[in-house]
N, C-alpha and C. Protein backbone atom coordinates (compact mmCIF):
# COMPACT_ATOMS: atom_id res chain seq x y z
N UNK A 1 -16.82 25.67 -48.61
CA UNK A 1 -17.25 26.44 -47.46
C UNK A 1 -18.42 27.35 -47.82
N UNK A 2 -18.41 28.08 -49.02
CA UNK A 2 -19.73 28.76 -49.55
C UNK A 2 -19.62 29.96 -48.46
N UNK A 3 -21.03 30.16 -48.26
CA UNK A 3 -21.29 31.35 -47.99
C UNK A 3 -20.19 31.91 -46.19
N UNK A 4 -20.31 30.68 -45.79
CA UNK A 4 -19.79 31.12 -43.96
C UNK A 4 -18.13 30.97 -44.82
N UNK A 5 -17.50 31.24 -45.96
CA UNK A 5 -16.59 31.18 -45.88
C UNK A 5 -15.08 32.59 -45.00
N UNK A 6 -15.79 33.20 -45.15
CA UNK A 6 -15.35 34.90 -44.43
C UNK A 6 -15.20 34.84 -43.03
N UNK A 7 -16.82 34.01 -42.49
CA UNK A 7 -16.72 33.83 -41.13
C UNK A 7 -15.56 33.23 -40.79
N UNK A 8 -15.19 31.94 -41.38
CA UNK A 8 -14.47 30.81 -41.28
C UNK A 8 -13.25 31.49 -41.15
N UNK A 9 -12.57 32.01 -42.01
CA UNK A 9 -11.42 32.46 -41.86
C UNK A 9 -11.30 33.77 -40.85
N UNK A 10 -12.24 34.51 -40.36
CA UNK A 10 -12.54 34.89 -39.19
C UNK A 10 -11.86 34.72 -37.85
N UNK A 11 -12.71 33.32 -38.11
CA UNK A 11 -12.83 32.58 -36.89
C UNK A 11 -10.95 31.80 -36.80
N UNK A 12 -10.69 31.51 -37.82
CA UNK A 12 -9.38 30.75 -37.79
C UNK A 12 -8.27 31.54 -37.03
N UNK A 13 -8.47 33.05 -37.88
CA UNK A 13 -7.28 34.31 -37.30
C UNK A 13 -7.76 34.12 -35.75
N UNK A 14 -8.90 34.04 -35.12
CA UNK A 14 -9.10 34.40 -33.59
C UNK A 14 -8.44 33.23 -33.03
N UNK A 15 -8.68 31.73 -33.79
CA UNK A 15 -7.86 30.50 -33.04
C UNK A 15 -6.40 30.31 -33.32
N UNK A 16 -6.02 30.90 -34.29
CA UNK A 16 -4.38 31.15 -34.46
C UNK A 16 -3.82 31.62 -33.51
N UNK A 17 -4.26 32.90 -32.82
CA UNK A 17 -3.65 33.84 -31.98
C UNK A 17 -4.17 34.00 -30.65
N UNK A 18 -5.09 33.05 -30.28
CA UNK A 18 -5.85 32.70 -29.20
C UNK A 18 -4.43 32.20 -28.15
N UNK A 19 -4.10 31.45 -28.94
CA UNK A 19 -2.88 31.06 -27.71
C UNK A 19 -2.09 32.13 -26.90
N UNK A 20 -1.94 33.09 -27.95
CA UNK A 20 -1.09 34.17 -27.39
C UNK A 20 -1.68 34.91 -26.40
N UNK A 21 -3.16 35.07 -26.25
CA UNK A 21 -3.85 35.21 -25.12
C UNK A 21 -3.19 33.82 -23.83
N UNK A 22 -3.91 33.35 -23.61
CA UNK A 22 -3.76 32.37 -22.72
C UNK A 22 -1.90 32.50 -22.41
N UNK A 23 -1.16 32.64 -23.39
CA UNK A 23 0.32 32.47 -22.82
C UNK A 23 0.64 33.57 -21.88
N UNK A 24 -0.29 34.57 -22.08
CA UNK A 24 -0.09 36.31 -20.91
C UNK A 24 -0.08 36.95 -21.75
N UNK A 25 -0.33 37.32 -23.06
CA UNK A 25 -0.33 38.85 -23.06
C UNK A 25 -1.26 39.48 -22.69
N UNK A 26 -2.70 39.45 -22.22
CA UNK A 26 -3.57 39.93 -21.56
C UNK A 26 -4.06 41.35 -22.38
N UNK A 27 -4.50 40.84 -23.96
CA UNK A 27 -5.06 42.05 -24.94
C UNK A 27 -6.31 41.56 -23.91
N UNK A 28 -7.15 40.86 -23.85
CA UNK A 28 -8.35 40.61 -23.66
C UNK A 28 -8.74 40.98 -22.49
N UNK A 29 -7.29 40.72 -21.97
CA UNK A 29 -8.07 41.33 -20.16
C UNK A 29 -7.98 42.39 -20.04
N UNK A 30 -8.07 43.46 -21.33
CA UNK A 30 -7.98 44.93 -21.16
C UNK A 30 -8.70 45.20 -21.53
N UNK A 31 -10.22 45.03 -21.40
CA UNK A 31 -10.73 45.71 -22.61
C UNK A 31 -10.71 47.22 -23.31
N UNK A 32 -10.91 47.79 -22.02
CA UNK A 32 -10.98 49.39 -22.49
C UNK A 32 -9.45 49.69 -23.48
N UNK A 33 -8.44 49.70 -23.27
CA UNK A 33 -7.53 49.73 -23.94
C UNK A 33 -7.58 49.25 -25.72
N UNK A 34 -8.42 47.81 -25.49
CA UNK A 34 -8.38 47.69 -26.93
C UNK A 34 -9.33 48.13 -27.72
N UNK A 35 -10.39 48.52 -27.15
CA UNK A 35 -11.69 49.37 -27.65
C UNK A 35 -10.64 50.41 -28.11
N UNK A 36 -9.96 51.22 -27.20
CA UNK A 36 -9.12 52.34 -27.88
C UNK A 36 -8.27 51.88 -29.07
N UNK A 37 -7.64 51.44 -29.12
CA UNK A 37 -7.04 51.08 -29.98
C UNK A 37 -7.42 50.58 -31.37
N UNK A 38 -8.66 49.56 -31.04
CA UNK A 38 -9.39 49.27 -32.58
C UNK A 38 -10.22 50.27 -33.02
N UNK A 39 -11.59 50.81 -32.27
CA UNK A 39 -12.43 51.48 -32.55
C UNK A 39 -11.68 52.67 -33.61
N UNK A 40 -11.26 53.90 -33.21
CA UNK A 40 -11.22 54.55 -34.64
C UNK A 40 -10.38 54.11 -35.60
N UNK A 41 -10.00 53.22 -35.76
CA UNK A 41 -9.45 52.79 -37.05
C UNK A 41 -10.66 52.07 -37.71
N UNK A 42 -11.29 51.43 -36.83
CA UNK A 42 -12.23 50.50 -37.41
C UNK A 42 -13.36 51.65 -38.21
N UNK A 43 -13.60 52.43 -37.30
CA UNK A 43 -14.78 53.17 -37.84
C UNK A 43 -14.30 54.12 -39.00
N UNK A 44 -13.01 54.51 -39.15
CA UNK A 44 -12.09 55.14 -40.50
C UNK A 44 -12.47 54.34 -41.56
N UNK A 45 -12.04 53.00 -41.80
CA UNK A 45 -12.71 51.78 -42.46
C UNK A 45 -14.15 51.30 -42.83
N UNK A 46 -14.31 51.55 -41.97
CA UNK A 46 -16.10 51.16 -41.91
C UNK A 46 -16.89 52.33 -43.04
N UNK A 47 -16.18 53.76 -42.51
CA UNK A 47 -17.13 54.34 -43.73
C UNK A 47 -16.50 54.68 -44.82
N UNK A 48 -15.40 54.48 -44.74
CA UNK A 48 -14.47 54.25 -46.50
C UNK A 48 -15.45 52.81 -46.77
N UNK A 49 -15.85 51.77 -46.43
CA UNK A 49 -16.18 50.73 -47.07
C UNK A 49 -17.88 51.35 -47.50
N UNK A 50 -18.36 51.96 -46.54
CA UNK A 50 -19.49 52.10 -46.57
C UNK A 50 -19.84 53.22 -47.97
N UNK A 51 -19.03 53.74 -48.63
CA UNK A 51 -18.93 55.00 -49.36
C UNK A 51 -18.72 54.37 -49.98
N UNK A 52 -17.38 53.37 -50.69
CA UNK A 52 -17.44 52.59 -51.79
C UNK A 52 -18.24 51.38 -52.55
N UNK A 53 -19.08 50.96 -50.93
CA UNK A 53 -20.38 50.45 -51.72
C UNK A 53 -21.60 51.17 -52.09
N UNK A 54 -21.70 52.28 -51.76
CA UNK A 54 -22.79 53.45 -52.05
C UNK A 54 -22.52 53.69 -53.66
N UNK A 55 -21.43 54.04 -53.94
CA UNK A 55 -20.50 54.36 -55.13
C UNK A 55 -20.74 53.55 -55.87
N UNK A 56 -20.97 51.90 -55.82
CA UNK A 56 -20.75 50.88 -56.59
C UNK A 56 -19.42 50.76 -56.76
N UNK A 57 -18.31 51.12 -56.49
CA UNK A 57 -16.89 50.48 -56.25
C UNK A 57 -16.55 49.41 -55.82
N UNK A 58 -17.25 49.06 -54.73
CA UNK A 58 -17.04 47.94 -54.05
C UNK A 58 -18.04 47.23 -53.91
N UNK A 59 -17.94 45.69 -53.94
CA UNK A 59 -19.13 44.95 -53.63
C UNK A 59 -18.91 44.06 -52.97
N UNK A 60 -19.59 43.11 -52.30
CA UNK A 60 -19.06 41.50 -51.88
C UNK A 60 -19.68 40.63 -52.53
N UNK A 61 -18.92 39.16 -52.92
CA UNK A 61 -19.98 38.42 -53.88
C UNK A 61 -20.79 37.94 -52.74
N UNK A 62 -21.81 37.68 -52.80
CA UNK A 62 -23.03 37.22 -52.17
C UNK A 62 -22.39 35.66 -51.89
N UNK A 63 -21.48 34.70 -52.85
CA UNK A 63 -21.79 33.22 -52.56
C UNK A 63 -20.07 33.38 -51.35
N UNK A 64 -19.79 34.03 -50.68
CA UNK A 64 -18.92 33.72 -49.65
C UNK A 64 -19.41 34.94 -48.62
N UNK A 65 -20.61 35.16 -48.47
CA UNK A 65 -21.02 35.71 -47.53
C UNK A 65 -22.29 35.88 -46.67
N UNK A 66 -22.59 35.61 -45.45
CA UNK A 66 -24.36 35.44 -45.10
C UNK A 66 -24.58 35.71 -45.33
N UNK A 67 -25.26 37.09 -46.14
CA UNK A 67 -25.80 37.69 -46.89
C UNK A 67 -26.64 38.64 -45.30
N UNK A 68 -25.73 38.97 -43.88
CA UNK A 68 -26.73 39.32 -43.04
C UNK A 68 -25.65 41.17 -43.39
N UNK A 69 -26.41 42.33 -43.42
CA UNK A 69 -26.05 43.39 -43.61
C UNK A 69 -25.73 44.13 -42.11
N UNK A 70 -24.87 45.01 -42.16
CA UNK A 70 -24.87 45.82 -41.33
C UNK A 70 -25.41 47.29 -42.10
N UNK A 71 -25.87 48.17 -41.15
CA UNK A 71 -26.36 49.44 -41.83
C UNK A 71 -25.45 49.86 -42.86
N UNK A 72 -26.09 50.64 -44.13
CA UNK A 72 -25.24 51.43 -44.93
C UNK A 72 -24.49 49.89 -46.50
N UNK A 73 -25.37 48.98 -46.12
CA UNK A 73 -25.01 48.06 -46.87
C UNK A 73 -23.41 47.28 -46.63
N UNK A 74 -23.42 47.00 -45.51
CA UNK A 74 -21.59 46.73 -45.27
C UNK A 74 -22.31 45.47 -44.80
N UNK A 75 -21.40 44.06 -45.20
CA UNK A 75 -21.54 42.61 -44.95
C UNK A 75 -21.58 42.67 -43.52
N UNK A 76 -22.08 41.62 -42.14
CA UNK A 76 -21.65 41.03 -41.42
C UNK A 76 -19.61 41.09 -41.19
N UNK A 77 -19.65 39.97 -42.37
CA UNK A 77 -18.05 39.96 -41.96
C UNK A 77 -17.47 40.61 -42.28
N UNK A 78 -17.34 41.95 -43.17
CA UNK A 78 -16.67 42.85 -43.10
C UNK A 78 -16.61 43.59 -41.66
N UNK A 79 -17.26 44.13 -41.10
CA UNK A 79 -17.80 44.61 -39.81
C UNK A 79 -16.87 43.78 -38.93
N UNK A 80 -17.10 43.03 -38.73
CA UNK A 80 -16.22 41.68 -38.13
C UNK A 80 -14.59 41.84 -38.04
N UNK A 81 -14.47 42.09 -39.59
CA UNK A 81 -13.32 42.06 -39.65
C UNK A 81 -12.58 43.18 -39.50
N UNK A 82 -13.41 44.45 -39.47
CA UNK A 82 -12.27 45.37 -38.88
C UNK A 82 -12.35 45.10 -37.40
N UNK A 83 -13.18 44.01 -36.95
CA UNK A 83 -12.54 44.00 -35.16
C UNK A 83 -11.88 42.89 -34.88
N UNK A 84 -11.62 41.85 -35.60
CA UNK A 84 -11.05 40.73 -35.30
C UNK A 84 -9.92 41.32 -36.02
N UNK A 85 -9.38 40.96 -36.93
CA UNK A 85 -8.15 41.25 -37.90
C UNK A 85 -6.99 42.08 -36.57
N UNK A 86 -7.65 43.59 -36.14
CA UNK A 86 -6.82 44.37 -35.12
C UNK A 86 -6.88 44.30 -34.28
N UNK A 87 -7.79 43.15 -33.39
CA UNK A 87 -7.15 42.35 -32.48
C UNK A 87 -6.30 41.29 -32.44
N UNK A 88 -6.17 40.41 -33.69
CA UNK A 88 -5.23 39.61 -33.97
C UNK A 88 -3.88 40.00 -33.86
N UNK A 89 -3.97 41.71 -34.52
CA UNK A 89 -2.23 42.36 -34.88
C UNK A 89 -2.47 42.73 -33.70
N UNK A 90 -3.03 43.50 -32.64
CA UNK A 90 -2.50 43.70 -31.13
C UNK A 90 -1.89 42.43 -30.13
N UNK A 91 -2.55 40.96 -31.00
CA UNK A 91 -2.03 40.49 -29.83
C UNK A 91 -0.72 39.62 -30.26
N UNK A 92 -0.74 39.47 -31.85
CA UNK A 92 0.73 39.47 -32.00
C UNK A 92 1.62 40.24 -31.56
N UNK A 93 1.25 41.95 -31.75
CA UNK A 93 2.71 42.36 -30.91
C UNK A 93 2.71 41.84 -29.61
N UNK A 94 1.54 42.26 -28.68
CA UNK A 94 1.75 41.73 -27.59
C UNK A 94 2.48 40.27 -27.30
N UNK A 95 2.36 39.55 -28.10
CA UNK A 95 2.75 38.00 -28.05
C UNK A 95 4.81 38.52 -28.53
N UNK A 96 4.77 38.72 -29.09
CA UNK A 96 6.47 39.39 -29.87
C UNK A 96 6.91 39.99 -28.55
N UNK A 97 6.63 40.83 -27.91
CA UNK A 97 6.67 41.66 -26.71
C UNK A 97 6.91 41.03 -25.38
N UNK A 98 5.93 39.82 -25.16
CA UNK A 98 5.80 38.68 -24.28
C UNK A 98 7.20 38.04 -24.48
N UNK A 99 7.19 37.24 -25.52
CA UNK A 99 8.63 36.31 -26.15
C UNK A 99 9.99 37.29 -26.01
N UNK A 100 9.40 38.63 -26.12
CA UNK A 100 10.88 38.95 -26.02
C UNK A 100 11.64 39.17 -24.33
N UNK A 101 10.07 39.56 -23.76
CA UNK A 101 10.14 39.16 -21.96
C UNK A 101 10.88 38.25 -21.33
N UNK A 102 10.40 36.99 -21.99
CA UNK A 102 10.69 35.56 -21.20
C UNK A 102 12.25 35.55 -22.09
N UNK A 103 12.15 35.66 -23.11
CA UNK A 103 14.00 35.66 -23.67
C UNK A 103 14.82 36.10 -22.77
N UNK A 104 14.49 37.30 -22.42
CA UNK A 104 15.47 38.35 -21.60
C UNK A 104 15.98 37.65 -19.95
N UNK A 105 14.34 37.34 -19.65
CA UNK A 105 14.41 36.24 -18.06
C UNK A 105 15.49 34.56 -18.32
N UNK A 106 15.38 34.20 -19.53
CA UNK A 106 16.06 32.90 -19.57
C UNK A 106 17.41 33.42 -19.67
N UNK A 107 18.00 34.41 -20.51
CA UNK A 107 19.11 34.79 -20.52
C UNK A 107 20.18 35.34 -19.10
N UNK A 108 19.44 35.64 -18.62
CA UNK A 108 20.79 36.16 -17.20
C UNK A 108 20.80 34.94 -16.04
């Protein structure tokens, strides 16, 4: 996979849990809600990452990544990934939440 390999697995977490959209949990048809919900965590992250590559603590290898930057020296898919990753875990619960809905309706 080489460099789009980050994307790739990216992209996989969004088609894993894509279903759970479409089945109803409706993360997506909220947006404002999930802006709340990801945004300051993401941006908590973002400049802890951004500080440890300033530092030289942290790096990314160059051969599993586009090599396209976001400001402050932070990868593309890092960036990415603090917004995909916590939409994935919102819509698992939501999906856990859903399943436990329709359980409750089949049961009585």
């Amino acid at each position: 996979m080489g460099r789009a390999e980050y994307l790739v697995v990216l992209g996989v977490c969004v088609l894993v849990t894509l279903p759970i959209e479409l089945a109803g949990a409706r993360v997506y048809r909220r947006p404002g809600r999930l802006v709340r919900s990801v945004l300051p965590v993401a941006a908590v992250f973002l400049v802890w990452d951004a500080l440890a590559i300033a530092a030289g603590v942290w790096h990314f290898d160059p051969a599993f990544v586009t090599g396209l930057r976001a400001p402050f020296g932070i990868p593309l898919e890092e960036v990415l990934f603090f917004a995909v990753i916590p939409v994935c875990g919102v819509l698992t619960y939501e999906g856990v939440g859903l399943t436990g809905r329709l359980l409750r309706r089949v049961r009585r």
